[in-house]
Protein backbone atom coordinates (compact mmCIF):
# COMPACT_ATOMS: atom_id res chain seq x y z
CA UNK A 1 102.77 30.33 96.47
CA UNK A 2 103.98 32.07 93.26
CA UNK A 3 106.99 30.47 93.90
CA UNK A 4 105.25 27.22 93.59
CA UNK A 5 103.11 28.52 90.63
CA UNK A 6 106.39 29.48 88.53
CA UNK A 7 107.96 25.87 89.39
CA UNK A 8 104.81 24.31 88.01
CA UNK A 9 104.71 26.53 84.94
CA UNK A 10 108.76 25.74 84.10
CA UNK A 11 107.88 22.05 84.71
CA UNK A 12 104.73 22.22 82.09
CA UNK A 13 106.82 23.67 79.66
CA UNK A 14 109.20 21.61 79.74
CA UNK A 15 107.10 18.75 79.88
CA UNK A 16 105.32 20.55 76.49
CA UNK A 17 108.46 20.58 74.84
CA UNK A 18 108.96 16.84 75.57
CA UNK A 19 106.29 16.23 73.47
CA UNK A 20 106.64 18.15 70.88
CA UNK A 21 109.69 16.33 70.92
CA UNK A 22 108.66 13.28 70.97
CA UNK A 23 105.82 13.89 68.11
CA UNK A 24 108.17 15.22 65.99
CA UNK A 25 110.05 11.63 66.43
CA UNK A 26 106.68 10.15 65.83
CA UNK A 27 105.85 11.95 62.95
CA UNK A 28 109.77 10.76 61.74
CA UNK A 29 109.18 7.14 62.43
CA UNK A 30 105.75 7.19 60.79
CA UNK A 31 107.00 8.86 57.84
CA UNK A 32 109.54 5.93 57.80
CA UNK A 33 107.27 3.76 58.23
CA UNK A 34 104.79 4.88 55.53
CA UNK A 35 108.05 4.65 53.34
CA UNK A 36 108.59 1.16 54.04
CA UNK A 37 105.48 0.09 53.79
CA UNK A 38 105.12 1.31 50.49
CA UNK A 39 108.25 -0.25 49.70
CA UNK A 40 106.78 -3.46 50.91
CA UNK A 41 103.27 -3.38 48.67
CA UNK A 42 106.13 -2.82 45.74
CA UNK A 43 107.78 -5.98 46.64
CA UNK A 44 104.54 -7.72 47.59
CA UNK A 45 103.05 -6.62 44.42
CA UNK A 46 105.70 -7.75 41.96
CA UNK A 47 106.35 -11.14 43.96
CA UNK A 48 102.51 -11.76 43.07
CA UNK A 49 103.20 -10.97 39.52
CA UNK A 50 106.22 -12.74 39.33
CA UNK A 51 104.45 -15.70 41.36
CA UNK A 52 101.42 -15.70 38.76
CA UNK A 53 104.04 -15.69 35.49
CA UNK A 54 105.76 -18.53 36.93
CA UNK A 55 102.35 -20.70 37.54
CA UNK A 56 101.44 -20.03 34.43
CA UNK A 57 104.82 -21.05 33.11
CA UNK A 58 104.37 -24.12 35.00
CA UNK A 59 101.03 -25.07 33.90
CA UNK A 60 101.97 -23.93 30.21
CA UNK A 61 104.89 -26.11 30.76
CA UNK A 62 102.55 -29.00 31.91
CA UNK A 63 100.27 -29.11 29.42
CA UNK A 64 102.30 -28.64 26.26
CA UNK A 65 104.74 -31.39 27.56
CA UNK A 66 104.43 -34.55 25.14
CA UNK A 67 103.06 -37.77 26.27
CA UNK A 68 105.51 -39.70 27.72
CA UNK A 69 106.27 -43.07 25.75
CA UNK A 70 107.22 -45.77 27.31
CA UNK A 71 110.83 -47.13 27.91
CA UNK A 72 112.92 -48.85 25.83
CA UNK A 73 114.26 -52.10 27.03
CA UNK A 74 117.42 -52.84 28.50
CA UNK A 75 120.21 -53.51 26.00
CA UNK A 76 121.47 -56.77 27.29
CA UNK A 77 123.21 -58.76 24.44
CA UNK A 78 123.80 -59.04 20.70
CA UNK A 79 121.08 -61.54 20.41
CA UNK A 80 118.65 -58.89 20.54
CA UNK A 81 118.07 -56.38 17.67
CA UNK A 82 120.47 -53.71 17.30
CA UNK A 83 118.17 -52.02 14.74
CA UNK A 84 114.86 -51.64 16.87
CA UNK A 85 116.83 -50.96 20.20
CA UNK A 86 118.09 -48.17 18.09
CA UNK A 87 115.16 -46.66 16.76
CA UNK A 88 112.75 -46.53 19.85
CA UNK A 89 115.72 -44.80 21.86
CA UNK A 90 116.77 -42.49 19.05
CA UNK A 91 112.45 -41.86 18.68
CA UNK A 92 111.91 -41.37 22.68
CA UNK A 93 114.77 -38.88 22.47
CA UNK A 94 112.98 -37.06 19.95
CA UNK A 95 109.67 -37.38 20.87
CA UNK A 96 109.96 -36.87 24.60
CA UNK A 97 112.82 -34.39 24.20
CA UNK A 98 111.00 -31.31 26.34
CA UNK A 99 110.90 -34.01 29.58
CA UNK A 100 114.94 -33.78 29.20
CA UNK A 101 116.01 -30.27 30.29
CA UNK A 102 119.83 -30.37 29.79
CA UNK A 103 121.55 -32.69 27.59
CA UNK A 104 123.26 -34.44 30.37
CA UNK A 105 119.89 -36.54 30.77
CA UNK A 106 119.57 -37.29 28.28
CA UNK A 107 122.96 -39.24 27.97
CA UNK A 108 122.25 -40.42 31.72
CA UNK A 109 118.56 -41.85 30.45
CA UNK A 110 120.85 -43.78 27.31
CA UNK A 111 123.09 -44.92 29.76
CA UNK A 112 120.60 -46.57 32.18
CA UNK A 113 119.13 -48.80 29.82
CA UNK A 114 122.36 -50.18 28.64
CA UNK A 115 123.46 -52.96 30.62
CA UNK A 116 127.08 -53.35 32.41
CA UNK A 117 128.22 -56.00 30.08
CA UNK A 118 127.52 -54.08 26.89
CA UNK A 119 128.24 -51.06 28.59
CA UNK A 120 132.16 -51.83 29.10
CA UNK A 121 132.90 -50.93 25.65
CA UNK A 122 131.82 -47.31 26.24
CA UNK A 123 132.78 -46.87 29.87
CA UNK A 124 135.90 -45.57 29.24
CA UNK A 125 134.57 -42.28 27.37
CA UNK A 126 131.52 -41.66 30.24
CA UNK A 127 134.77 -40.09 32.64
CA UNK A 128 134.92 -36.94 33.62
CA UNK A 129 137.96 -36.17 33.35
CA UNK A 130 138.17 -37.46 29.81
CA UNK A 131 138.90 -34.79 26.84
CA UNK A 132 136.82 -36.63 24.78
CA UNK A 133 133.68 -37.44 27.01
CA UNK A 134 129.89 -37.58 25.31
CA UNK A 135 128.81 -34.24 24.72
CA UNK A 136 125.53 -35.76 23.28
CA UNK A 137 123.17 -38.60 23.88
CA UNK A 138 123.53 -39.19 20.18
CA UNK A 139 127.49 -39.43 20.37
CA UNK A 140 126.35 -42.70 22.47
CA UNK A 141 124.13 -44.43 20.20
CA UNK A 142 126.43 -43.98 17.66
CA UNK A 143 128.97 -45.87 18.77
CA UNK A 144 126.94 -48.68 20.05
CA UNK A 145 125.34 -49.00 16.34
CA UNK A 146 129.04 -48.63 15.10
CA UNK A 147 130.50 -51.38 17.48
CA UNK A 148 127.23 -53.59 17.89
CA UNK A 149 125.37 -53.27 14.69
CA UNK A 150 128.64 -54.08 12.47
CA UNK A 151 129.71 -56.90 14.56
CA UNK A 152 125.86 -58.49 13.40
CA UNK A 153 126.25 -57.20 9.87
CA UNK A 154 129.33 -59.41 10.09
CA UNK A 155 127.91 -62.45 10.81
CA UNK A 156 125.00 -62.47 8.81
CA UNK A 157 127.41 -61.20 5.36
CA UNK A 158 129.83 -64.59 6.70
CA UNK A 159 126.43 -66.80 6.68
CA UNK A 160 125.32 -65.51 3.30
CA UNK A 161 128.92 -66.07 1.84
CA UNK A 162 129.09 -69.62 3.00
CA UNK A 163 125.71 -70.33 1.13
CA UNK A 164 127.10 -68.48 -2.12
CA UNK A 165 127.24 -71.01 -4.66
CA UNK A 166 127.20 -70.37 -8.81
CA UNK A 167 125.04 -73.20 -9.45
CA UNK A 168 123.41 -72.14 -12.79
CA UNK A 169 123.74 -69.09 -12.97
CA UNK A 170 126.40 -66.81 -15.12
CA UNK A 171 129.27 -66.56 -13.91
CA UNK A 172 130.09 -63.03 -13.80
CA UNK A 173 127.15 -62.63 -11.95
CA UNK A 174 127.75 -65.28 -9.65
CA UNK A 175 131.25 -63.15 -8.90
CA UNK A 176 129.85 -59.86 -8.85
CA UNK A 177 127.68 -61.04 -5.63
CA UNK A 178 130.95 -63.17 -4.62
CA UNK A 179 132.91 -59.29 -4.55
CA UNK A 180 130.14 -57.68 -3.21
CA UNK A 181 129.94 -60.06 0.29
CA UNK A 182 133.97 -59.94 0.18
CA UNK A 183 134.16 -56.37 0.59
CA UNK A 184 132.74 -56.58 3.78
CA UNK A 185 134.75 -59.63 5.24
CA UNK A 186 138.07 -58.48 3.26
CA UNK A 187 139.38 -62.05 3.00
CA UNK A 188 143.05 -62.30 1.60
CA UNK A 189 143.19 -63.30 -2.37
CA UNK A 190 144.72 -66.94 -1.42
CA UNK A 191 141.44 -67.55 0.60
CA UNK A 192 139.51 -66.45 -1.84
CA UNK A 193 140.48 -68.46 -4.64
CA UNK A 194 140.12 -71.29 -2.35
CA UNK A 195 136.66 -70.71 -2.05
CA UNK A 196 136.43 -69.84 -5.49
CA UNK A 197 137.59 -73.21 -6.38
CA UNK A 198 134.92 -74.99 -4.26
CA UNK A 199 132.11 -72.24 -5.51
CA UNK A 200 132.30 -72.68 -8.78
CA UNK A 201 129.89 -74.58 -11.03
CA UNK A 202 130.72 -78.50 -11.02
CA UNK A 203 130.71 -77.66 -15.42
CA UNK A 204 133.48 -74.54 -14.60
CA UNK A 205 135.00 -77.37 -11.89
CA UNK A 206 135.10 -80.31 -14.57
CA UNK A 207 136.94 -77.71 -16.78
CA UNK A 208 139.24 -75.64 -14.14
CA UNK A 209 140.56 -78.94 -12.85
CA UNK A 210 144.01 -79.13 -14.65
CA UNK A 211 144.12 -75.24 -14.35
CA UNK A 212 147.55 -75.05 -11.77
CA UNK A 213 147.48 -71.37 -11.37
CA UNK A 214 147.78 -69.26 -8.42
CA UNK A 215 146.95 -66.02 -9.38
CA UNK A 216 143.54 -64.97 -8.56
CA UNK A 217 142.62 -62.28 -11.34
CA UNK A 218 143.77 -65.44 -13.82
CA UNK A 219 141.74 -67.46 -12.27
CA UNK A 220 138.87 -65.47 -12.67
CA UNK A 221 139.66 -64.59 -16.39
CA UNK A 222 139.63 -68.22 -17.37
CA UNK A 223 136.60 -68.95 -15.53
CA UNK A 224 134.90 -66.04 -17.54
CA UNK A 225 136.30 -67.50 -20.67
CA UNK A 226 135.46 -71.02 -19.96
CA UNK A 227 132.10 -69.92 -18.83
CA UNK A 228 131.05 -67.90 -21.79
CA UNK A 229 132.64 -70.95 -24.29
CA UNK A 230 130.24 -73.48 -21.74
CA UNK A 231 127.39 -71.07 -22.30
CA UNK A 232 127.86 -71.14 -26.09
CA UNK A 233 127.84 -75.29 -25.89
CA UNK A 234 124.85 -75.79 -23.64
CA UNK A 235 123.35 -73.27 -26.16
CA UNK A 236 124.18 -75.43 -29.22
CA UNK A 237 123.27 -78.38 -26.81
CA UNK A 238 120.15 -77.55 -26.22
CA UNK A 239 119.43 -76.31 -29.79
CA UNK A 240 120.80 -79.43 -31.07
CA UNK A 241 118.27 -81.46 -28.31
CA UNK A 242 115.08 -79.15 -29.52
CA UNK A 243 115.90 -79.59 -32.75
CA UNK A 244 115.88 -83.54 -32.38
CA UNK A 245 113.05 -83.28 -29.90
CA UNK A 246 111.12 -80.79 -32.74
CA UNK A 247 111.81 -83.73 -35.23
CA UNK A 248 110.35 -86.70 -33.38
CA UNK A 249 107.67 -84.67 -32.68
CA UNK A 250 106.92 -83.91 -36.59
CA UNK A 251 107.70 -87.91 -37.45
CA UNK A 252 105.13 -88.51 -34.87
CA UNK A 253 102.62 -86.12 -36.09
CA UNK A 254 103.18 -87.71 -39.62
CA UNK A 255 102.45 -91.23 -38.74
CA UNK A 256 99.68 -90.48 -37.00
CA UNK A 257 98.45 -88.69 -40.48
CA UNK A 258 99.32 -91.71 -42.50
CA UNK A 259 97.62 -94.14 -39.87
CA UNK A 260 95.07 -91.99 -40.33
CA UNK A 261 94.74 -92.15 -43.74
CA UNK A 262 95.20 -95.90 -44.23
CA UNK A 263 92.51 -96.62 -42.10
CA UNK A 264 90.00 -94.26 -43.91
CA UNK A 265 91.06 -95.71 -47.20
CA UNK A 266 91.08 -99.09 -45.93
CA UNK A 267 87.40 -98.38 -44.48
CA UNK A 268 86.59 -96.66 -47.88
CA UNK A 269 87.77 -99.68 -49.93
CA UNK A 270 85.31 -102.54 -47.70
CA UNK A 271 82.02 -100.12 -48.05
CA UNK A 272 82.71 -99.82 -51.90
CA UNK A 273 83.06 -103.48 -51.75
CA UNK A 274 80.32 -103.96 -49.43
CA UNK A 275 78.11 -101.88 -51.50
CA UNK A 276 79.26 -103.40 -55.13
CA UNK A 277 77.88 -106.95 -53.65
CA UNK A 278 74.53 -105.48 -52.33
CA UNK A 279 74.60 -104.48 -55.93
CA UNK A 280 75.23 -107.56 -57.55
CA UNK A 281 72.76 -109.46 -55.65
CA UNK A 282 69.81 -107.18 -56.70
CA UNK A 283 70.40 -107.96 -60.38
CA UNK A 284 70.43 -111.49 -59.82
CA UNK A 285 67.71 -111.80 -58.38
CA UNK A 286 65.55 -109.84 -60.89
C-alpha cells in the first residue's frame, strides 16, 4: 500500500513539475506574443497614418489639378496654321502641366497629335539610342515652328515680292521694301536686277532703257539719281500746270467781272434813258 502511495506521490510530482514547465513556456510564448502584438498595433497604427496622408494627398491632388482643356488638333499639313497649332499646344502644356507627371508625357502627348507625314522630319531624333534625343516637349515644337513655320513665311515673303511694284512711289522707298523681302529669299544680285528692271517705275523704265550696265549697286545709284532729277521735273511740271491752271482760273474770274459790269452799265444806261423820255413827255404835255 505505501508502496503504491509513494509511486503515486513521485508520479504527482512529476506531473507538477510538467506544468510548471509548461506554464513557464506559456508565460514565454505569451510574453512573445504580447511583444508582437504590440509590434503589430505599431505597424497597424502608422499604415493608418500613412494611409490617411496619402488620401489626403490624393484628394489634395484632385482638387487642385487644373481643368483639363481640350485637345489640340492633329497637325496634318502645311495648309493649316502653323501659328495657332503652336499656341494651343505650347498653352495646354502650360496650363495643364500638373496632369503631366514626368516630362516624357509630355513629349509623348506632342507627339500623338502630330501626324506620320509631318512627323518624318522629326522621327529621326525621337530614338533612343540617339545622343541627341528630346529632352523636352518644347525641344519638339521648336523645331516644327523652325522647319514648318519658315517654310510658310517663305511663301507668303515670295507672294508679296512678286506683287512689289514702285508705281508712284519714291524710289528709295520702293527699294528699301524691295531689300527688306530679299533678305529673306536671298536671291543672287543677277536676279535681282532682273527684277529690278521689270519693277521699276515705267518713268525710271523710259529713262533706264539705254542704261547697259550690269552691276547692280550702279544700277541702283542711277535709278536714285534719275529718280530724284524725275521728282524735281514732275515738281516743276506740276507747278508749271497749277500755275497755268491758277491763271485760267483768274482770266475766268475776270470776265465774269467785266460781263458783269457791262451788263449793269448797259442796264443803267436804258433806265436813264427810259426815265429821261418819261421826262420829256410830262413837259410836253403841260
Amino acid at each position: 500500500m505505501l508502496n503504491n502511495i509513494n509511486k503515486i506521490n513521485i508520479k504527482l510530482k512529476a506531473i507538477n513539475i510538467k506544468l510548471k514547465a509548461t506554464q513557464t513556456t506559456l508565460n514565454v510564448v505569451w510574453t512573445r506574443l504580447q511583444k508582437e502584438m504590440k509590434k503589430k498595433n505599431v505597424i497597424i497604427r502608422h499604415l493608418e497614418v500613412t494611409s490617411s496622408q496619402l488620401s489626403t494627398l490624393i484628394l489634395k491632388d484632385w482638387f487642385l489639378k487644373s481643368i483639363k482643356l481640350f485637345d489640340s488638333s492633329l497637325f496634318e499639313d502645311l495648309k493649316q496654321n502653323v501659328n495657332n497649332w503652336l499656341f494651343w499646344m505650347r498653352n495646354k502644356l502650360k496650363m495643364n502641366k500638373n496632369h503631366f507627371s514626368i516630362e516624357e508625357m509630355k513629349i509623348a502627348y506632342v507627339k500623338s497629335w502630330v501626324s506620320e507625314t509631318m512627323i518624318k522630319h522629326i522621327a529621326f531624333r525621337m530614338k533612343n539610342m540617339i545622343t541627341n534625343s528630346f529632352l523636352e516637349a518644347k525641344e519638339i515644337l521648336l523645331i516644327i515652328n523652325k522647319m514648318y513655320n519658315d517654310l510658310n513665311q517663305h511663301y507668303m515673303t515670295q507672294r508679296q515680292f512678286l506683287k512689289l511694284y514702285q508705281n508712284k512711289i519714291f524710289f528709295h522707298e520702293f527699294w528699301m521694301k524691295f531689300q527688306r523681302l530679299n533678305a529673306k529669299l536671298k536671291y543672287n544680285n543677277e536676279t535681282l536686277l532682273n527684277d529690278l528692271q521689270h519693277k521699276i517705275s515705267s518713268d525710271l523704265q523710259r529713262v533706264m532703257i539705254n542704261e547697259r550696265t550690269m552691276n547692280l549697286n550702279e544700277f541702283i545709284n542711277i535709278c536714285m539719281q534719275v529718280d530724284v532729277w524725275l521728282t524735281k521735273l514732275n515738281a516743276q511740271s506740276a507747278l508749271k500746270t497749277l500755275t497755268t491752271q491758277v491763271t485760267h482760273f483768274i482770266a475766268s474770274i475776270l470776265m465774269m467781272i467785266t460781263t458783269a459790269i457791262s451788263a449793269s452799265i448797259s442796264a443803267w444806261k436804258k433806265l436813264s434813258e427810259s426815265c429821261l423820255n418819261d421826262t420829256i413827255n410830262e413837259d410836253q404835255s403841260w
